[in-house]
Protein backbone atom coordinates (compact mmCIF):
# COMPACT_ATOMS: atom_id res chain seq x y z
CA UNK A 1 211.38 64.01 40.51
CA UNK A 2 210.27 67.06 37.80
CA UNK A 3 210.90 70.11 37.47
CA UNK A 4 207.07 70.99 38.06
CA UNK A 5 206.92 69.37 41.19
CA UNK A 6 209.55 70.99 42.71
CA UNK A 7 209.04 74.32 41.78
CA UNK A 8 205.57 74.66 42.96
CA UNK A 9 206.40 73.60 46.50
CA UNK A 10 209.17 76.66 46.12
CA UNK A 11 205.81 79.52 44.67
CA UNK A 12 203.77 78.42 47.30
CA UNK A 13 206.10 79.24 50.32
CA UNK A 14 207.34 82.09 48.36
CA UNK A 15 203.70 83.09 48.33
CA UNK A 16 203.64 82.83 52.23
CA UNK A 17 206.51 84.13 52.97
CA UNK A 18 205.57 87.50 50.93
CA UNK A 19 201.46 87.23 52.47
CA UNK A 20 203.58 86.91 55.81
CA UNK A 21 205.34 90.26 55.46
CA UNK A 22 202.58 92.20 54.17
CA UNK A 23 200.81 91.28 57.34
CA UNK A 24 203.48 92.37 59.87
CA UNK A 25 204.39 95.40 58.36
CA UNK A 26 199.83 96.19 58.65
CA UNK A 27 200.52 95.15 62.31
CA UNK A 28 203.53 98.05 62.03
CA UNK A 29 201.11 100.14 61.01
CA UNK A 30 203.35 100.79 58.06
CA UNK A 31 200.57 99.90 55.03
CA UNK A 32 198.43 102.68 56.70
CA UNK A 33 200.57 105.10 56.37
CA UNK A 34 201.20 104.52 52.89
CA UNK A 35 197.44 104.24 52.55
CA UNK A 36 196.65 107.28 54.61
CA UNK A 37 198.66 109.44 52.28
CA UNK A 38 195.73 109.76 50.11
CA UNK A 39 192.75 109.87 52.77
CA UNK A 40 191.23 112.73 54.46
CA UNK A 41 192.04 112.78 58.16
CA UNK A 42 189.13 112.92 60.63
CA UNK A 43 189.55 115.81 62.73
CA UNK A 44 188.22 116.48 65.90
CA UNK A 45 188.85 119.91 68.40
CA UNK A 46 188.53 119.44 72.61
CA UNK A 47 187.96 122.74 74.14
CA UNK A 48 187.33 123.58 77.63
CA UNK A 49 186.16 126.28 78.97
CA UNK A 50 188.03 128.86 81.16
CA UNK A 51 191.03 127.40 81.91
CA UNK A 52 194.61 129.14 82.56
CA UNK A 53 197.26 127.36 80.49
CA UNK A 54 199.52 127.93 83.45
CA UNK A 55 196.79 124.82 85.19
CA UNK A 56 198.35 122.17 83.20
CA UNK A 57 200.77 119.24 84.13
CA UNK A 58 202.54 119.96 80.87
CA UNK A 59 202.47 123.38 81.61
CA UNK A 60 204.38 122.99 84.68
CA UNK A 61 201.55 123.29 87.47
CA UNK A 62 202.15 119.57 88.99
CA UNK A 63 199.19 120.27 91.64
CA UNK A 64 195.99 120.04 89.23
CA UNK A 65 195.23 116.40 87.84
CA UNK A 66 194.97 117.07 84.44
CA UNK A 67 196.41 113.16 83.26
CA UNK A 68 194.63 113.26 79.91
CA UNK A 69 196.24 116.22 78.51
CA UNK A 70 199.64 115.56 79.89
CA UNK A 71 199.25 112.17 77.83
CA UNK A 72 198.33 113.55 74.57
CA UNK A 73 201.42 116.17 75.18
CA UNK A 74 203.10 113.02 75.37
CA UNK A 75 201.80 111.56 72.26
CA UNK A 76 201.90 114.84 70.08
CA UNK A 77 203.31 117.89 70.31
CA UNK A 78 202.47 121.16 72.37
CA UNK A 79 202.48 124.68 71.62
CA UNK A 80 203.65 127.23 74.29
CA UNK A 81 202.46 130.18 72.55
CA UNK A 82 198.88 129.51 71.42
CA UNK A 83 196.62 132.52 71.47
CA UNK A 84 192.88 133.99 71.10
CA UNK A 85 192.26 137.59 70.63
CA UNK A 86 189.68 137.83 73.33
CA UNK A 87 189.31 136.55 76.54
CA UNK A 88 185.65 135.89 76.39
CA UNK A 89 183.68 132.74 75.22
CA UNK A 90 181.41 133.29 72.32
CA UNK A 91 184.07 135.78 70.14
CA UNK A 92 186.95 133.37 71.00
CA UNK A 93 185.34 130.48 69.45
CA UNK A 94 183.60 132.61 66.94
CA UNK A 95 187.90 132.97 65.59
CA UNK A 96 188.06 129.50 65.54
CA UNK A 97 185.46 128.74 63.28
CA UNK A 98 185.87 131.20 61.15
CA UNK A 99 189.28 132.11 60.81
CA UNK A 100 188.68 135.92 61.51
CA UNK A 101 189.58 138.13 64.67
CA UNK A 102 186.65 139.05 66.79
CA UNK A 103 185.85 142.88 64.84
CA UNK A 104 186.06 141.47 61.63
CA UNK A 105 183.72 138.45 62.10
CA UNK A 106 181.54 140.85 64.21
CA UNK A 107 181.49 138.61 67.38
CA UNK A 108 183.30 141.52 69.81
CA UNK A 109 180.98 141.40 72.37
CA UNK A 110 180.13 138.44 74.81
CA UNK A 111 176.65 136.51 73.83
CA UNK A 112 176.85 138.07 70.49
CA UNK A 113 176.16 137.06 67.01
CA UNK A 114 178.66 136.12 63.72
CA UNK A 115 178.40 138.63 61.19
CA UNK A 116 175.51 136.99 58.65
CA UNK A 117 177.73 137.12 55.68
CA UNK A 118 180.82 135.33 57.21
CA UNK A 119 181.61 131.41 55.69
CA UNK A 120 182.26 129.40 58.76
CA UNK A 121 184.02 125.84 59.65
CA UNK A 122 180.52 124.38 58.28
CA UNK A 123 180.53 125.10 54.93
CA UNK A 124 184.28 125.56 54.34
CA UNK A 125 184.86 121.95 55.59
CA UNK A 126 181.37 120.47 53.88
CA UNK A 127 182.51 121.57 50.59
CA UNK A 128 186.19 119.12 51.25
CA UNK A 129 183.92 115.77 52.08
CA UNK A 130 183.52 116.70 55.95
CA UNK A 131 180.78 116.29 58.02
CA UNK A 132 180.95 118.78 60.86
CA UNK A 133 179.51 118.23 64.44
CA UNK A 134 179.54 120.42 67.23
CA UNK A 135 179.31 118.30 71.04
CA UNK A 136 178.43 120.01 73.76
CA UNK A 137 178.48 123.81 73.99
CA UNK A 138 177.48 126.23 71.50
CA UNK A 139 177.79 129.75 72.45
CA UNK A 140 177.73 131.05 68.46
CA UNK A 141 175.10 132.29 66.23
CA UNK A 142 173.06 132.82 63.96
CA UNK A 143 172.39 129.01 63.13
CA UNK A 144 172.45 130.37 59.43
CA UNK A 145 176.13 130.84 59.66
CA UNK A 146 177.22 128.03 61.71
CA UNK A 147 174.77 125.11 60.22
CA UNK A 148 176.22 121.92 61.68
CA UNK A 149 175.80 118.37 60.13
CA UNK A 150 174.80 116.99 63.53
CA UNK A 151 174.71 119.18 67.06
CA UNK A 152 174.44 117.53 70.62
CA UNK A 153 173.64 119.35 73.62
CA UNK A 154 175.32 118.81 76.63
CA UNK A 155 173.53 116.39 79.03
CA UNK A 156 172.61 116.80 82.65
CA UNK A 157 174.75 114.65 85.19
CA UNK A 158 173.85 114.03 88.81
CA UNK A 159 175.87 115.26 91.55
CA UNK A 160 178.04 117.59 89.21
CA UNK A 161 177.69 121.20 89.13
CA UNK A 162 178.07 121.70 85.49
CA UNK A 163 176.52 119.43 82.20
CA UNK A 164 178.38 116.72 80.99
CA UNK A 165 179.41 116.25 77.14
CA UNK A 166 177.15 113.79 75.65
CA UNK A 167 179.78 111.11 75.49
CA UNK A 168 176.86 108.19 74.07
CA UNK A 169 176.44 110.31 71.23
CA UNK A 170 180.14 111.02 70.71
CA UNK A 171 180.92 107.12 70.72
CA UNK A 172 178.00 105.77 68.80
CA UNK A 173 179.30 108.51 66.22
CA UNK A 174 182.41 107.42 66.27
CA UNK A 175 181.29 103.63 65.82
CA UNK A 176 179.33 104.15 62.43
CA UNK A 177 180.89 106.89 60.90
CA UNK A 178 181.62 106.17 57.16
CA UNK A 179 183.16 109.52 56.18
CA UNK A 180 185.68 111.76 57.45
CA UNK A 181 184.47 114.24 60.08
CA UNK A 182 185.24 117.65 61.73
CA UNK A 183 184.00 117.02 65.41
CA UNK A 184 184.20 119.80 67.90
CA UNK A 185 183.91 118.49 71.21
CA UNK A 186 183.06 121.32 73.56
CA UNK A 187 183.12 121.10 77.31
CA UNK A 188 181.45 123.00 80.21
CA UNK A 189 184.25 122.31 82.48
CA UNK A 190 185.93 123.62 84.12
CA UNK A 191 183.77 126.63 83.91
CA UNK A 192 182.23 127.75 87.48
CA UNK A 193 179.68 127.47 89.24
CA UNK A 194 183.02 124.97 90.48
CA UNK A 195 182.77 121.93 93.21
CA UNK A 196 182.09 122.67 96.80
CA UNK A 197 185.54 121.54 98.27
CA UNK A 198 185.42 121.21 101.88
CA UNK A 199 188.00 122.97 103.81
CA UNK A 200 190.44 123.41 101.12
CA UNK A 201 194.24 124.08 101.98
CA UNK A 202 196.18 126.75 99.79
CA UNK A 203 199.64 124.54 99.75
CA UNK A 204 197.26 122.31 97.13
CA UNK A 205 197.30 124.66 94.79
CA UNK A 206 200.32 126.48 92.91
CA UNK A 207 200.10 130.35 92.70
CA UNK A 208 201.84 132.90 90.22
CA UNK A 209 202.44 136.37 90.35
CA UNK A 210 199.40 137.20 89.78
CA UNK A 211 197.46 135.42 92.58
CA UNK A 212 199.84 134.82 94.97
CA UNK A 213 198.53 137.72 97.08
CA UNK A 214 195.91 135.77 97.53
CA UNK A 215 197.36 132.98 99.26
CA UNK A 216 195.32 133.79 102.39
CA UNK A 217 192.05 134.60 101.21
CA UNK A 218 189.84 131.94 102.10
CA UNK A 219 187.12 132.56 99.78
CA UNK A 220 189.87 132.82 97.03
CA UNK A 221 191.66 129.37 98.16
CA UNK A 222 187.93 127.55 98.19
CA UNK A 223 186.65 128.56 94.53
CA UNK A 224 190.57 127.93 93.35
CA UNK A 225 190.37 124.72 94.90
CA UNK A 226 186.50 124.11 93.34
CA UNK A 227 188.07 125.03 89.70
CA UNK A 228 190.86 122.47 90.09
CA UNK A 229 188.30 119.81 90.93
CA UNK A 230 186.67 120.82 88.00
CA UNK A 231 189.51 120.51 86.04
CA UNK A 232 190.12 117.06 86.72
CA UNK A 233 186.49 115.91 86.47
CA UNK A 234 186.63 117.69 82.67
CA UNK A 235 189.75 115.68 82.74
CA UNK A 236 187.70 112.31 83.11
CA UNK A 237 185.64 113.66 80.16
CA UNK A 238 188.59 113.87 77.61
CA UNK A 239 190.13 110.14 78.97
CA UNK A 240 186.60 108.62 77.69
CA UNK A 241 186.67 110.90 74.30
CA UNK A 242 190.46 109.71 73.66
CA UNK A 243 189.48 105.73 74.53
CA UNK A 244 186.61 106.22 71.80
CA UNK A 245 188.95 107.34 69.19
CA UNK A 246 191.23 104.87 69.73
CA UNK A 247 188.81 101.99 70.08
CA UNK A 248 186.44 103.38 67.21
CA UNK A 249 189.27 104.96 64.91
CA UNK A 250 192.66 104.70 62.98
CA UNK A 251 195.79 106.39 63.52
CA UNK A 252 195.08 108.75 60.90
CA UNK A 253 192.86 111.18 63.24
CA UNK A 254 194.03 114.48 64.22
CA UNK A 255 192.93 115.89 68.04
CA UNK A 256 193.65 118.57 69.23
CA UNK A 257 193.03 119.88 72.90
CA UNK A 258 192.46 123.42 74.26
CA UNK A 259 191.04 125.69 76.06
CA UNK A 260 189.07 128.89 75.13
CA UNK A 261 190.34 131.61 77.64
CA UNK A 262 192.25 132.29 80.80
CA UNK A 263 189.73 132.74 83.67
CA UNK A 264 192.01 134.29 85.50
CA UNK A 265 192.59 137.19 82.71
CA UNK A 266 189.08 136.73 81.46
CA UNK A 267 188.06 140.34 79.79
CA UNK A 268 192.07 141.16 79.61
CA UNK A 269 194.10 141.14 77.33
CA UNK A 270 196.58 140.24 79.51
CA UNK A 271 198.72 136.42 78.70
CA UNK A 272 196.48 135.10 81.23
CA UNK A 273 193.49 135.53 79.71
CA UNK A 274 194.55 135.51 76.19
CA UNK A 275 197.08 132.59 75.90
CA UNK A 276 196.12 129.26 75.51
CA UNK A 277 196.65 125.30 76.22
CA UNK A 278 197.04 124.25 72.76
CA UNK A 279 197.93 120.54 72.50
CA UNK A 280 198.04 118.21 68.92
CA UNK A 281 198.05 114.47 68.64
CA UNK A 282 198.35 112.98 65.59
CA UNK A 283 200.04 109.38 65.09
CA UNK A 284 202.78 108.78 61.96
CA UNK A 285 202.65 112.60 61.55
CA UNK A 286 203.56 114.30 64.44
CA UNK A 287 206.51 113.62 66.29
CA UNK A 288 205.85 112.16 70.10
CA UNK A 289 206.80 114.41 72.61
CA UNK A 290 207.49 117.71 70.46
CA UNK A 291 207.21 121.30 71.59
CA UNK A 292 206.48 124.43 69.07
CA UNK A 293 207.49 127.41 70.50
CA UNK A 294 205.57 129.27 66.97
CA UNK A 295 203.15 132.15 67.44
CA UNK A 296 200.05 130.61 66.09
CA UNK A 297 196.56 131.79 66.83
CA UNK A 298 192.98 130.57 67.27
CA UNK A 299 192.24 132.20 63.38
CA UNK A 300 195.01 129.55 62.09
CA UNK A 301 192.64 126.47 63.21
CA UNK A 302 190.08 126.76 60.24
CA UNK A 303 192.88 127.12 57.29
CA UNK A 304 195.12 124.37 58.48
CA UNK A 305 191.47 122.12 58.71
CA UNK A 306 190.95 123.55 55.38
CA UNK A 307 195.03 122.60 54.21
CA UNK A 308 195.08 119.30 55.87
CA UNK A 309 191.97 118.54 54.02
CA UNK A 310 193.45 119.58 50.64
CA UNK A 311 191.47 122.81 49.93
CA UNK A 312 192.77 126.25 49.43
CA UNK A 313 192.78 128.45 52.28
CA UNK A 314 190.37 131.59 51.21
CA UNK A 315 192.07 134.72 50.91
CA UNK A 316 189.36 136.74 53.35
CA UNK A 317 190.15 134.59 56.52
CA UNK A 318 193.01 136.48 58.41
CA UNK A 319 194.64 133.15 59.87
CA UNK A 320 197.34 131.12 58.27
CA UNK A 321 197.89 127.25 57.83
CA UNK A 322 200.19 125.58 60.25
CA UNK A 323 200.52 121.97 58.71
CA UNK A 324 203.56 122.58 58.29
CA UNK A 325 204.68 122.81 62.05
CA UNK A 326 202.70 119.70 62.72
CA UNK A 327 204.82 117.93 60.10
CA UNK A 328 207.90 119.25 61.81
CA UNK A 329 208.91 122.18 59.78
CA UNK A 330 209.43 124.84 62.41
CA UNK A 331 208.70 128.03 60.86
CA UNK A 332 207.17 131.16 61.68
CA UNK A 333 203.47 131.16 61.01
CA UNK A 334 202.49 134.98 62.56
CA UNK A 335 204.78 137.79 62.96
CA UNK A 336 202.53 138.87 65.14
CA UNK A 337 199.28 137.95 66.99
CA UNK A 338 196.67 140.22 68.30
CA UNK A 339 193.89 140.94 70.94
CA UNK A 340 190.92 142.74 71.47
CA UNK A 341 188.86 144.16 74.69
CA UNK A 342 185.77 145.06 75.39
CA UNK A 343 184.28 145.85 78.69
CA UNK A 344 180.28 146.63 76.90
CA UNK A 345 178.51 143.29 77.36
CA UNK A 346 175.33 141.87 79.29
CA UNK A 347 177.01 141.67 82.78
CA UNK A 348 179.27 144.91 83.25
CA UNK A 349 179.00 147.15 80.50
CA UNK A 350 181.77 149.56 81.31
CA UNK A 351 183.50 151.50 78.28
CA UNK A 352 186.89 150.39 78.60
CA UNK A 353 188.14 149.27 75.22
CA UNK A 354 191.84 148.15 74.71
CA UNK A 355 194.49 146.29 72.02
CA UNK A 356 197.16 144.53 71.73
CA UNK A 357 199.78 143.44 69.62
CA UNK A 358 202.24 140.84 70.68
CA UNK A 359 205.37 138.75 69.08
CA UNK A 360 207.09 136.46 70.87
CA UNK A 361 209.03 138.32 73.19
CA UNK A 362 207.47 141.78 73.40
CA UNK A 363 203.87 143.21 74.00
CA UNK A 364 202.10 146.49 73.39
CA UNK A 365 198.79 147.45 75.05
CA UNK A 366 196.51 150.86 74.42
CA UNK A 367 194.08 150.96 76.81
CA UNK A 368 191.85 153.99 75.11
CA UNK A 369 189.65 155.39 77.88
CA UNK A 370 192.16 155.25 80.71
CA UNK A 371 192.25 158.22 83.15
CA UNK A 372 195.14 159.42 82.09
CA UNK A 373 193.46 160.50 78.82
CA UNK A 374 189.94 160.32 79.60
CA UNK A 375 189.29 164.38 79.45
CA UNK A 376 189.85 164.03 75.80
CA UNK A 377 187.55 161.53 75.34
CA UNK A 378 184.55 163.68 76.72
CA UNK A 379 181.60 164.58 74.48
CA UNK A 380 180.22 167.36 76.58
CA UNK A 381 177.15 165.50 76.51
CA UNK A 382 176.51 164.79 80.68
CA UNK A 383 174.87 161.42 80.19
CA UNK A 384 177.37 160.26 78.11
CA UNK A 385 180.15 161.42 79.54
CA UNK A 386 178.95 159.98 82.99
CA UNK A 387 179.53 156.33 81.51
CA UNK A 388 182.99 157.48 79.84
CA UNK A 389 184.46 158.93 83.10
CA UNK A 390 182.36 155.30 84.89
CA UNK A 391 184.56 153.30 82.70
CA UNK A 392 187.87 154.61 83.08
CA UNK A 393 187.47 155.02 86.64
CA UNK A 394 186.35 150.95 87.17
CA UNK A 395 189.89 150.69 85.57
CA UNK A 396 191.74 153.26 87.45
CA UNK A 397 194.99 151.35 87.72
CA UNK A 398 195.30 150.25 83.85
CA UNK A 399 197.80 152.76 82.16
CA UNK A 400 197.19 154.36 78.44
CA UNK A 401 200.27 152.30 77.05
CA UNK A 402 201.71 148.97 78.47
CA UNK A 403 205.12 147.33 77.20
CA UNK A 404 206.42 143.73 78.67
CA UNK A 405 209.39 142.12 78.12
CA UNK A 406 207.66 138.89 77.80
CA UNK A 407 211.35 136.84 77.60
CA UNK A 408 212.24 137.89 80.95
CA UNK A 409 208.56 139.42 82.53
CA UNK A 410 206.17 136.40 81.65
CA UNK A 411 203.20 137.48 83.89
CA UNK A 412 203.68 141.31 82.89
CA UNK A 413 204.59 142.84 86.01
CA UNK A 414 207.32 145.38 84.60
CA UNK A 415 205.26 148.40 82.58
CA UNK A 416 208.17 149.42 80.12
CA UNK A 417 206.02 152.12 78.08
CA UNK A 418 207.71 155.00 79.54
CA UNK A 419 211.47 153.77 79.52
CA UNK A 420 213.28 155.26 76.34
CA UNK A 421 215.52 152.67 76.35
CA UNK A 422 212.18 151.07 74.69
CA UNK A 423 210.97 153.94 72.69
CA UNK A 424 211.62 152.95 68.82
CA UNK A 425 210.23 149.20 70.16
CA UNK A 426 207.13 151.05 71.70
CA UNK A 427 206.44 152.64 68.42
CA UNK A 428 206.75 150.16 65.99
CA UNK A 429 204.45 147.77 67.61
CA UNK A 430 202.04 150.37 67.59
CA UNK A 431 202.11 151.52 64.34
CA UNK A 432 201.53 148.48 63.00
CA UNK A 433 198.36 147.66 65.52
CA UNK A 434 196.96 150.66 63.98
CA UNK A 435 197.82 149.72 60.90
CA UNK A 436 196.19 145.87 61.90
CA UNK A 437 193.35 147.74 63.19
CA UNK A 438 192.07 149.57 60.11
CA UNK A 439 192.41 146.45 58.00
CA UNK A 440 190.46 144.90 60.59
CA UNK A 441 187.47 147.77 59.84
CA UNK A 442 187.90 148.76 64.21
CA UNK A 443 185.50 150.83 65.91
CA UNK A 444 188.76 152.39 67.13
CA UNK A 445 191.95 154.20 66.00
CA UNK A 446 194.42 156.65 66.98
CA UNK A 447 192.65 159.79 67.67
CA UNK A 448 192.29 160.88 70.86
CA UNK A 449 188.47 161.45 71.36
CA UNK A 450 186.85 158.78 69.61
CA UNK A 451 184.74 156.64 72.41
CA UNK A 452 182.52 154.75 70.79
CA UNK A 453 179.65 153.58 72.73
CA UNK A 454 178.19 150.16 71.44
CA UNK A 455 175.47 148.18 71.66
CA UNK A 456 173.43 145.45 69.67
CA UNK A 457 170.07 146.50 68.22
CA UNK A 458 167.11 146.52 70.69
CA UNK A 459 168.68 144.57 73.20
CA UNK A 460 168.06 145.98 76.73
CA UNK A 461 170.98 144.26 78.69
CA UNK A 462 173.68 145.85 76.46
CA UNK A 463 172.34 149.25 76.56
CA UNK A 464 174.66 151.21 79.66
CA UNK A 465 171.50 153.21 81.45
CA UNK A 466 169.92 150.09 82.37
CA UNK A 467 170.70 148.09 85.15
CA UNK A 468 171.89 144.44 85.28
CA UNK A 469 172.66 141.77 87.80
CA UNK A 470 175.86 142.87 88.24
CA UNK A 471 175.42 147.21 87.20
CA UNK A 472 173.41 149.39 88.68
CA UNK A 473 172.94 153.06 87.41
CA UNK A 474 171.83 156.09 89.29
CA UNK A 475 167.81 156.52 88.84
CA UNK A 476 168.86 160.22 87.55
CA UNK A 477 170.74 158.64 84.68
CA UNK A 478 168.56 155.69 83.35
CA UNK A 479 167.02 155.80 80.05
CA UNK A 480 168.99 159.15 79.04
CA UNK A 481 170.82 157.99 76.13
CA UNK A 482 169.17 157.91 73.04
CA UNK A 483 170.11 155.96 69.64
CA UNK A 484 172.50 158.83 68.42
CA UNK A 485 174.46 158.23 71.54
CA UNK A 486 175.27 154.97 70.39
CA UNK A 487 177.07 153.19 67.52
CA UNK A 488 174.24 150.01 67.01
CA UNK A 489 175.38 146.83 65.72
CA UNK A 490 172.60 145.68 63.49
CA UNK A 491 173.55 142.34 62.91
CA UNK A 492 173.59 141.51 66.59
């Protein structure tokens, strides 16, 4: 027998062999990763709407179904102290798409516009390759600031009380896509009007200090038990968006799941309203099963898209990458992490403005027209000062200055402002609020006296002598401020 005719027999199973082990490690998904080094991740952001991150499975409230997100917690890795600056839906996701806290991108107010000169998500992520959708619920303007590659509205759905995402669009999307994308998926759950549960029973539900008062009020228990029904049909919602992405797409898609506000701290800045589910899948990167315990905020969502797409992250956005968490580098991202209040919208319009300033263990709040210092916030003017003197009496029980001790005081029951043991603490946090505040360009700042009185230009329902669904003022008082009276925001 030759040489030749043995060897050849030898290259071709050598051949196989080597085809053989290319193919299980692809089964191992171990050539993706090495592929996937050098692609673009798609990206897509869940948020609900109005949900406590205490109404989680993986947040420890084993009552509410919430299956979905307990899995991706599973998958991924979840972060217990996720924030927004303002518990309120259109400025809260305004921060997320552009990186900026509510004063600065000039979304402050509920149903109010971006600032016109502010880059958002949109272009930043356009300019890296992206194509951005927005699924469901929009809540931001102008259009000229947030122009989206593709926008669905959400769809009606019988027997429901709220719309539906559009979930045909979402997977058809997902099916054809050539390029990587930057999909916000944005529910209208669990978001009242809630289900009509009939005859609900409180020992279904878990309360917290903060509720548990209400354990007998039966009008309380019923919409309670209607919002947790709402949370697990949203739940349903996000099972169908995660079976897409892992029918339609590769392992090299990062999700993330949250929620835009507390409901029960909604127009707070209390934890409740300001803290937030915040909940990151993302196979052969993140670690299964991992838990940051990093202050990050809803500003640091546009630079890390912006880092994990391999652009710079603009010096004018106030929020900070965290890529570096998600690859399991656990380092400090914020020092701090603020919030902002305002009680002037369409619906209640009381002036009531507050602050905060939070690390992770303590908390400073300056509620500016509380009673205890509302005389020197007077104008002499009567018709203004009748709206001052409205606001800070609606609020009554809300001191000037609030310190927690969130390590050992979670829901923020123990007011340490006025302990000196907690003096020097007291002071640094606000001194540097101030000093966040005026880099920020606020309405506000540490002078006693200064009240502002805002409202968007020519817009009846923000103006506080007019009545609304939910205000009315005293015939004697309507239409008795004039424009002076007011600082207008143009741009709204």
């Amino acid at each position: 027998m030759s040489i030749k005719s043995l060897v050849l027999p030898f290259l071709m199973l050598l051949s196989l062999a080597f085809t053989g082990c290319i193919g299980n490690n692809k089964s191992n998904n171990v050539a993706k990763v090495d592929v996937h080094q050098n692609e673009k991740p798609n990206i897509i952001f869940y948020l609900a709407d109005d949900q406590d991150v205490y109404d989680y499975g993986c947040y420890g409230n084993e009552k509410v179904n919430t299956a979905a997100v307990d899995r991706l917690a599973k998958e991924g890795m979840l972060f217990t102290n996720a924030f927004t600056a303002q518990a309120i839906c259109a400025p809260s996701r305004s921060q997320i798409f552009t990186g900026n806290y509510p004063v600065k991108n000039g979304c402050f107010a509920n149903h109010t516009a971006t600032r016109p000169n502010m880059e958002s998500v949109t272009s930043r992520m356009k300019k890296l390759g992206y194509e951005v959708v927005l699924a469901g619920k929009s809540h931001v303007k102008p259009s000229s600031v947030y122009q989206w590659d593709k926008e669905w509205e959400p769809v009606p759905k019988k027997d429901v009380p709220r719309d539906y995402i559009p979930l045909d669009s979402i997977e058809n999307y997902m099916k054809t896509i050539k390029k990587p994308f930057c999909m916000f998926i944005t529910s209208k759950y669990p978001h009242g009007k809630y289900f009509d549960v009939k005859n609900p029973d409180a020992n279904d539900l878990k309360f917290y200090p903060f509720n548990e008062h209400k354990k007998n009020d039966k009008s309380y228990v019923k919409s309670r038990a209607g919002y947790y029904r709402s949370i697990a049909e949203d739940d349903t919602q996000i099972e169908k968006v995660l079976e897409f992405v892992d029918a339609h797409l590769d392992e090299n898609t990062l999700f993330i799941y949250s929620a835009d506000h507390g409901v029960s701290g909604k127009f707070t800045v209390k934890d409740i309203g300001l803290k937030v589910p915040f909940v990151v899948r993302w196979p052969k990167v993140i670690k299964a099963g991992t838990t940051s315990n990093q202050l990050i905020h809803y500003t640091d969502v546009l630079p890390t898209f912006m880092d994990v797409a391999g652009g710079k992250v603009p010096e004018n956005v106030d929020g900070k990458s965290f890529l570096s968490i998600l690859k399991g580098k656990d380092e400090a991202i914020n020092n701090y992490v603020y919030g902002v209040r305002t009680n002037q919208n369409i619906l209640n319009s009381e002036i009531f403005p507050s602050r905060m300033i939070r690390d992770k263990r303590y908390k400073y709040i300056r509620n500016f027209n509380s009673l205890e210092v509302v005389e020197q916030n007077l104008t002499g003017k009567p018709n203004v000062d009748y709206f001052i003197k409205r606001g800070a009496n609606k609020f009554k029980n809300e001191p000037f200055e609030e310190l927690y001790d969130l390590e050992n005081d979670p829901f923020e029951q123990n007011n340490l402002a006025n302990n000196p043991e907690f003096k020097l603490m007291k002071k640094q946090l606000s001194t540097d609020m101030f000093t966040w505040m005026k880099a920020q360009g606020d309405i506000l700042d540490d002078n006693n006296g200064n009240m502002p009185i805002i409202t968007p230009k020519g817009k009846k329902g923000f103006k506080l002598d007019q009545d609304t669904p939910r205000r009315k003022i005293p015939d004697s008082i309507k239409n008795s401020l004039t424009k002076d009276d007011y600082i207008v925001i143009k741009h709204w």
